[in-house]
Protein backbone atom coordinates (compact mmCIF):
# COMPACT_ATOMS: atom_id res chain seq x y z
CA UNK A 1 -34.65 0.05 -12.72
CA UNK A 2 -36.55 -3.16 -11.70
CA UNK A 3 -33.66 -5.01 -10.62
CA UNK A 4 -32.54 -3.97 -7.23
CA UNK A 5 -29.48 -1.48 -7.17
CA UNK A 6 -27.97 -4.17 -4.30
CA UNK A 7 -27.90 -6.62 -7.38
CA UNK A 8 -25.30 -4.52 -9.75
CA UNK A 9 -23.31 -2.38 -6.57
CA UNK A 10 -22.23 -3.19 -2.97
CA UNK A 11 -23.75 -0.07 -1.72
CA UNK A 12 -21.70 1.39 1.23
CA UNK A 13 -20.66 4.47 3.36
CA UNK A 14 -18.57 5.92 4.98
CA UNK A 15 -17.84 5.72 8.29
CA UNK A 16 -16.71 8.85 9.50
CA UNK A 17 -18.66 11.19 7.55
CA UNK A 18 -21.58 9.58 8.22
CA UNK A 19 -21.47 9.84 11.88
CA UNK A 20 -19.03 12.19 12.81
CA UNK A 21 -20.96 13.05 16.49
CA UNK A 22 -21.23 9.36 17.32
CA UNK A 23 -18.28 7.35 19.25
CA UNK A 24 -16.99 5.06 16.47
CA UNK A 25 -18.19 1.74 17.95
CA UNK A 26 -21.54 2.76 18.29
CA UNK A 27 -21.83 3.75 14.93
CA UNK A 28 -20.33 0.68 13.74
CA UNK A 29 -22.42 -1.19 15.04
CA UNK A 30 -25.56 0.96 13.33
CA UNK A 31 -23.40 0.37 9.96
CA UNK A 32 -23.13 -3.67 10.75
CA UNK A 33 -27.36 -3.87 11.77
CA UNK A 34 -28.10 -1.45 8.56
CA UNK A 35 -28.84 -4.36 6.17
CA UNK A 36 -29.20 -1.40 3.62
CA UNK A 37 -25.44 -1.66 3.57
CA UNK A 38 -23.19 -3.95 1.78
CA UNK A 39 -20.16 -1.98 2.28
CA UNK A 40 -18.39 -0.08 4.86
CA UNK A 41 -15.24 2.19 4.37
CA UNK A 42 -13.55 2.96 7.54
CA UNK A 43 -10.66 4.28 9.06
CA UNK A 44 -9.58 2.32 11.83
CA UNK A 45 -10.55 2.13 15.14
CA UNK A 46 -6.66 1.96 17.59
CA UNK A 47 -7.02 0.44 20.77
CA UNK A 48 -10.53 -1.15 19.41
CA UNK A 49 -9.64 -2.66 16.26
CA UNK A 50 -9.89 -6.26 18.04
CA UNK A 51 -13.30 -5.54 18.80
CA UNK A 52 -14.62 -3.75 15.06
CA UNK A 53 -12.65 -6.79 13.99
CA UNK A 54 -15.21 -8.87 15.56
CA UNK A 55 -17.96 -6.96 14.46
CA UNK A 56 -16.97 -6.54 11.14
CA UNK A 57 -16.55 -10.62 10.66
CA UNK A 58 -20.20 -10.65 11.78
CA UNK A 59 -21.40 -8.34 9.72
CA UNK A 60 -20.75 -9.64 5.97
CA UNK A 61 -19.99 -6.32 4.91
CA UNK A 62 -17.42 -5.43 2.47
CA UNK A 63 -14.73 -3.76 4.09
CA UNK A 64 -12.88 -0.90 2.62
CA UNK A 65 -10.19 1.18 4.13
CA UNK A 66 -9.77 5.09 3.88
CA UNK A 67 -6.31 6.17 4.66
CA UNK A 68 -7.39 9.80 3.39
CA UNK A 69 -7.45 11.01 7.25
CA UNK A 70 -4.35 9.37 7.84
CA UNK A 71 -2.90 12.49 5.46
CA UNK A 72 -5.37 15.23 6.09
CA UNK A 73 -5.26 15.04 9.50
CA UNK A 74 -1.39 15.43 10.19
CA UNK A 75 -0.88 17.36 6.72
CA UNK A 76 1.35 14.90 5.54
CA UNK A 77 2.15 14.99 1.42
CA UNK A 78 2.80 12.09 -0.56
CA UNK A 79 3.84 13.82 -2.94
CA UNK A 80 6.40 16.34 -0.91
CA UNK A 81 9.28 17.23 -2.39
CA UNK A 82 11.11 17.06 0.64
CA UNK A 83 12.13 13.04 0.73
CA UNK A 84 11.66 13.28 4.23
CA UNK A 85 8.17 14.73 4.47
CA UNK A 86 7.26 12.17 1.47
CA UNK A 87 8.25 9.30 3.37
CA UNK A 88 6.79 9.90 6.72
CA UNK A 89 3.52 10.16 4.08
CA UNK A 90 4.41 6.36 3.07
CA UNK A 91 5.13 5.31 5.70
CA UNK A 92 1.64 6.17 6.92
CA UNK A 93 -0.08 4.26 4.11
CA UNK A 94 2.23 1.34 4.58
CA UNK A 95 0.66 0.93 8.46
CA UNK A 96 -2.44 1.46 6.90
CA UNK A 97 -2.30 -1.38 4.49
CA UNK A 98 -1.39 -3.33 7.99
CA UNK A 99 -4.25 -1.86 9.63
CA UNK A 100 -6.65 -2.79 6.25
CA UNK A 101 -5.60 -6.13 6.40
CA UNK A 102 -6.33 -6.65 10.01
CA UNK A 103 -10.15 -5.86 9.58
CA UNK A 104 -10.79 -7.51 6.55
CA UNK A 105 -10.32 -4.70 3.95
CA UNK A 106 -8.47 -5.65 0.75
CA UNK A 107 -6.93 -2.31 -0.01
CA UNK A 108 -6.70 1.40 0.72
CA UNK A 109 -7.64 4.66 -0.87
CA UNK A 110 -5.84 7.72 -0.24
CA UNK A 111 -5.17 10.94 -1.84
CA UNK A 112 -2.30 13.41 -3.36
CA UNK A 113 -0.96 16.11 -1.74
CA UNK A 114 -1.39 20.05 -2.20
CA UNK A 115 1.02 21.39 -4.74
CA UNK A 116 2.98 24.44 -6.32
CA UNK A 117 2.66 25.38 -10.05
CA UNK A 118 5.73 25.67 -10.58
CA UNK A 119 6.89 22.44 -8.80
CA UNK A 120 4.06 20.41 -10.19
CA UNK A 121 5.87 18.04 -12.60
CA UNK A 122 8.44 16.84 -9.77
CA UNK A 123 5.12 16.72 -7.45
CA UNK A 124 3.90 14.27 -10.00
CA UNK A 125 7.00 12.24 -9.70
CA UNK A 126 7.30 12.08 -6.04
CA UNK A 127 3.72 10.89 -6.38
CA UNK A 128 4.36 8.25 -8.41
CA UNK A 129 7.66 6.94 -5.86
CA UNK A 130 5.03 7.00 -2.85
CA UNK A 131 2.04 4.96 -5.12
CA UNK A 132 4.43 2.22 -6.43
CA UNK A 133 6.27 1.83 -3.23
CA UNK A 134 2.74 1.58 -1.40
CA UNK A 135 1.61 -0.15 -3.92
CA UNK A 136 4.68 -2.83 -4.06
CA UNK A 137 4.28 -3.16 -1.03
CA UNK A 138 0.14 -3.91 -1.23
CA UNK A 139 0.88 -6.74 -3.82
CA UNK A 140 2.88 -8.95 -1.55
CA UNK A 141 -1.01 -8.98 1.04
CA UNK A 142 -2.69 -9.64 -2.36
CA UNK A 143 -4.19 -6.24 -1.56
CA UNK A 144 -5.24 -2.86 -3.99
CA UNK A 145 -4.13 0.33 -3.60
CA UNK A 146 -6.58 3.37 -5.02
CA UNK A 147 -6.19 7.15 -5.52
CA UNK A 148 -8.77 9.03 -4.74
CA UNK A 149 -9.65 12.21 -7.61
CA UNK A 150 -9.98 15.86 -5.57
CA UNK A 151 -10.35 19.01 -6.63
CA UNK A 152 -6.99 21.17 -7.72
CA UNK A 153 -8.01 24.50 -7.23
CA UNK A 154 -10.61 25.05 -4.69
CA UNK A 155 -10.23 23.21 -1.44
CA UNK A 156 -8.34 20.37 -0.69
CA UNK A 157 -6.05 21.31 -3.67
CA UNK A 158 -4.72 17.94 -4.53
CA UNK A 159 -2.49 16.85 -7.24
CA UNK A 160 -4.74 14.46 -8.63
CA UNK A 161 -6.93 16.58 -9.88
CA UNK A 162 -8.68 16.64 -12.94
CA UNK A 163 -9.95 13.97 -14.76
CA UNK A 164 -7.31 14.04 -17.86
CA UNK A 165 -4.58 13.97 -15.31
CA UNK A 166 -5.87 11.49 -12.93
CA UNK A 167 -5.81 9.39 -15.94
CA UNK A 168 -2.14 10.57 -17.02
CA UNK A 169 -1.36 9.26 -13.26
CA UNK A 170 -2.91 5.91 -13.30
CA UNK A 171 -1.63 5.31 -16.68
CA UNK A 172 1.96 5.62 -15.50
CA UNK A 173 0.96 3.37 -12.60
CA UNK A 174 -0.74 0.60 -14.44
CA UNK A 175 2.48 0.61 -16.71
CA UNK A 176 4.16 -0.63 -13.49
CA UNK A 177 0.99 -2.06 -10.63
CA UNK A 178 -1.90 -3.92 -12.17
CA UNK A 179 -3.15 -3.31 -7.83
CA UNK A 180 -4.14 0.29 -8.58
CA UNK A 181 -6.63 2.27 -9.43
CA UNK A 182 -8.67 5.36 -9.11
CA UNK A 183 -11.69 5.97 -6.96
CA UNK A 184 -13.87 8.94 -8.50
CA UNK A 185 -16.45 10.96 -6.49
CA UNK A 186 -19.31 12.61 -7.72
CA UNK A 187 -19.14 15.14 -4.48
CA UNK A 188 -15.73 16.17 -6.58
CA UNK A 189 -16.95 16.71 -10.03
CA UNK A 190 -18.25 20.36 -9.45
CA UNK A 191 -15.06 21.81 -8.04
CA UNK A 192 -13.16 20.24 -11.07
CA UNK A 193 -16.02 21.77 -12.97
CA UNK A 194 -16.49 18.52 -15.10
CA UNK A 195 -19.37 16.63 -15.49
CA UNK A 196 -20.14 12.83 -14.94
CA UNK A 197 -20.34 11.97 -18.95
CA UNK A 198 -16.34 13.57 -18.80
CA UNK A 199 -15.04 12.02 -16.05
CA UNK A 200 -16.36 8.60 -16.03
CA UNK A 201 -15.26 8.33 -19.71
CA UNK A 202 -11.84 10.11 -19.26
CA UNK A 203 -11.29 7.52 -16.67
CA UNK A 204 -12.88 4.10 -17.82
CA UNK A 205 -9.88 1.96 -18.00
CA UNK A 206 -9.23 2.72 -13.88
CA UNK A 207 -11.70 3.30 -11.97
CA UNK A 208 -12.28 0.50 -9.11
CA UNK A 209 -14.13 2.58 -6.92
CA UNK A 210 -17.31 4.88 -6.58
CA UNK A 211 -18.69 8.03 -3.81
CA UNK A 212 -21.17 9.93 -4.38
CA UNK A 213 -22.55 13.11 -2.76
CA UNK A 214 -22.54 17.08 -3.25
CA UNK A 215 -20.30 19.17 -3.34
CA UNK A 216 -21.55 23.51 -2.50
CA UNK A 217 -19.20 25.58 -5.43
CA UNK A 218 -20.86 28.97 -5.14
CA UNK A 219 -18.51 31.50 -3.44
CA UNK A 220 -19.77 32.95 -0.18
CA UNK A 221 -22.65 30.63 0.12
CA UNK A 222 -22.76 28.11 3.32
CA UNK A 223 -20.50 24.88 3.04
CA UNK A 224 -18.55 26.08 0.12
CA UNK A 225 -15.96 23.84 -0.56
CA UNK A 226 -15.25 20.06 -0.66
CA UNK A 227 -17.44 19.08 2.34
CA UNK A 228 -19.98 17.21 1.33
CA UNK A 229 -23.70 18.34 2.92
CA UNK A 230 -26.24 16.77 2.07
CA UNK A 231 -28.01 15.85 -0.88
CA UNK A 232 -29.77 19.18 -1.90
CA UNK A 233 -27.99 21.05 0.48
CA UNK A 234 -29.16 25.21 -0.77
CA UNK A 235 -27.12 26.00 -3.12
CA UNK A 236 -25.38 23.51 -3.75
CA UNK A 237 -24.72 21.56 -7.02
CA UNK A 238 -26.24 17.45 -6.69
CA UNK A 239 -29.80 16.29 -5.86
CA UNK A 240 -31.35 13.76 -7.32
CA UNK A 241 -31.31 14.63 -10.97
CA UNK A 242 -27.31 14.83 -10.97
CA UNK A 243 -27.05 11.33 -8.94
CA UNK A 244 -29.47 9.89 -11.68
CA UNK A 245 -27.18 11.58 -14.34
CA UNK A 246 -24.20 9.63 -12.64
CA UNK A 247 -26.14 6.50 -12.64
CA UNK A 248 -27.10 6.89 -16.03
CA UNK A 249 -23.42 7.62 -17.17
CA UNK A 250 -22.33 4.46 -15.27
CA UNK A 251 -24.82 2.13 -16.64
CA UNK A 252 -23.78 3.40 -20.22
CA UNK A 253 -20.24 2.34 -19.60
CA UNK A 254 -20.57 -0.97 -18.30
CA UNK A 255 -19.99 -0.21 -14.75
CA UNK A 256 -23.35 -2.88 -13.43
CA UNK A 257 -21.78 -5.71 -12.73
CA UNK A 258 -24.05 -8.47 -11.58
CA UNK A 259 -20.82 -11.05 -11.24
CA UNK A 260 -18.05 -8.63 -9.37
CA UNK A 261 -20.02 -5.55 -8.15
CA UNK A 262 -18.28 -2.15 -7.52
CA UNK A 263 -18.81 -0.36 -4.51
CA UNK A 264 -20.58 2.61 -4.33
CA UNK A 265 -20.36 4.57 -1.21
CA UNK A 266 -22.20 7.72 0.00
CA UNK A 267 -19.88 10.13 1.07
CA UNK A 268 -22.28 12.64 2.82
CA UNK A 269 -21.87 14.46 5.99
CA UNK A 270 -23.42 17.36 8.59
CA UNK A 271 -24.23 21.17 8.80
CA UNK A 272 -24.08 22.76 12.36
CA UNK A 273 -27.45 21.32 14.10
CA UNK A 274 -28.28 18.28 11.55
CA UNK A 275 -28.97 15.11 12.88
CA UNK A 276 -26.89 12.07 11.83
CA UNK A 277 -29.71 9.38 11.29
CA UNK A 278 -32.07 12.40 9.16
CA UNK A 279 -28.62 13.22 7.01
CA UNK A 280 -28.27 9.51 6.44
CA UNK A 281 -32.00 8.48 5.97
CA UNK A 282 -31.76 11.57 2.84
CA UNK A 283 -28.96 10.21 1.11
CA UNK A 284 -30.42 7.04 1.02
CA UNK A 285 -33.75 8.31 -0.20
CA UNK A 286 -32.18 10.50 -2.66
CA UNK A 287 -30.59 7.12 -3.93
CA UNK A 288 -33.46 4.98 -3.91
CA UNK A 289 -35.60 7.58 -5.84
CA UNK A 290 -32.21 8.23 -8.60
CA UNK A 291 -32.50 4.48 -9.28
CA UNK A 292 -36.16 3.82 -9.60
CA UNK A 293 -36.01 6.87 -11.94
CA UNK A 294 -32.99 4.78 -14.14
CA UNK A 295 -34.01 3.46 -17.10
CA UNK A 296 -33.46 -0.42 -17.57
């Protein structure tokens, strides 16, 4: 492409996975100097958020709010069965709208919960109590609330899941939220084992949100599972041709948006012994070279 890629996205990361060795003010502060960056999605920073606050104001970045470790971190289901379990997982997202608000983001992502075959359809329900109830609750802040789409079957599990029912889902919600939507990842695509063309078409009407990054899916090879290495990680399933693929797919379908850019955030993380600036200074390579490859 000639034009920039800064012109059509807000090109971000994320936080955490990006420097998960670093203490969280220091690397928000890398993130807020990184004029590479037009986005930054977070997860909150406690006794500090005064001070990211601060920061953040600074730093015209777009600020978006993961509330993923808020439920991976304490195993907490949205979509329990167990009302009680299920609301301790809302009531989680509800601080973290709260927290979002505070530092400037204007919504949340999160994601479903592990699930049972044979409970699955009132998994899906439950689900759908937690989103609108977050999500009711998101619309009086003017804010969005967005599900995030993870594998079903290999690692994290989730309900949401692949692409023909993440769309099932956020059909049902739109009936009821016009605040939410669904954040796809193309880290996630191999263990659904679905392709960019599929998903991104399966899910045009509601997506509001873009990762990228890769994803290992062979069994018994190194960083198997949903946890992102980087780009051309051995053995693993994206590089460059598969983020130009994405690219590609998203151009096709009207996602560049000069006007209202989406943001689209590298979700890319370390090996045992990688450094975090190297990791980072890859992924953005990788990126540069998938767009100048783009046709315009």
């Amino acid at each position: 492409m000639k034009d920039s890629i800064h012109k059509y996205f807000l090109v971000g990361t994320i936080q955490w996975m990006s420097y998960p060795l670093s203490d969280p003010m220091d690397s928000l502060r890398a993130i807020c100097r990184d004029d590479f960056f037009d986005a930054i999605e977070l997860k909150g920073y406690g006794a500090k958020d005064e001070e990211a606050k601060k920061l953040l104001e600074q730093s015209h970045l777009k600020v978006c709010y993961g509330a993923q470790p808020r439920l991976l971190g304490p195993k907490l289901n949205p979509n329990a069965l167990d009302e009680a379990e299920r609301r301790k997982a809302e009531a989680t997202l509800i601080e973290a709208l709260d927290e979002a608000e505070y530092l400037g983001a204007k919504g949340i992502a999160f994601l479903a919960g592990k699930w049972q075959e044979e409970t699955k359809d009132q998994a899906y329900c439950q689900l759908l109590k937690t989103t609108r109830n977050v999500c009711d609750y998101a619309a009086k802040k003017g804010m969005n609330v967005e599900l995030e789409v993870f594998d079903y079957d290999m690692d994290k599990a989730a309900l949401i899941g692949p692409a023909p029912y993440a769309a099932r889902f956020a059909a049902d919600m739109r009936t009821t939220h016009s605040n939410f939507g669904l954040l796809v990842d193309l880290s996630h695509f191999p263990t659904t084992y679905e392709t960019s063309k599929f998903v991104i078409r399966t899910l045009r009407p509601y997506i509001t949100h873009f990762h990228f990054g890769n994803a290992v899916v062979k069994p018994g090879c190194d960083g198997y599972g949903d946890l992102h290495p980087r780009m051309g990680y051995p053995n693993s399933a994206n590089d460059t041709p598969e983020l130009l693929d994405y690219l590609r797919v998203l151009k096709e379908e009207g996602f560049f948006n000069a006007e209202e850019p989406y943001v689209l955030s590298m979700e890319v993380t370390l090996r045992p012994g990688e450094d975090e600036q190297i990791v980072l200074a890859n992924t953005k390579r990788v990126l540069n070279r998938a767009w100048a490859m783009l046709e315009d």
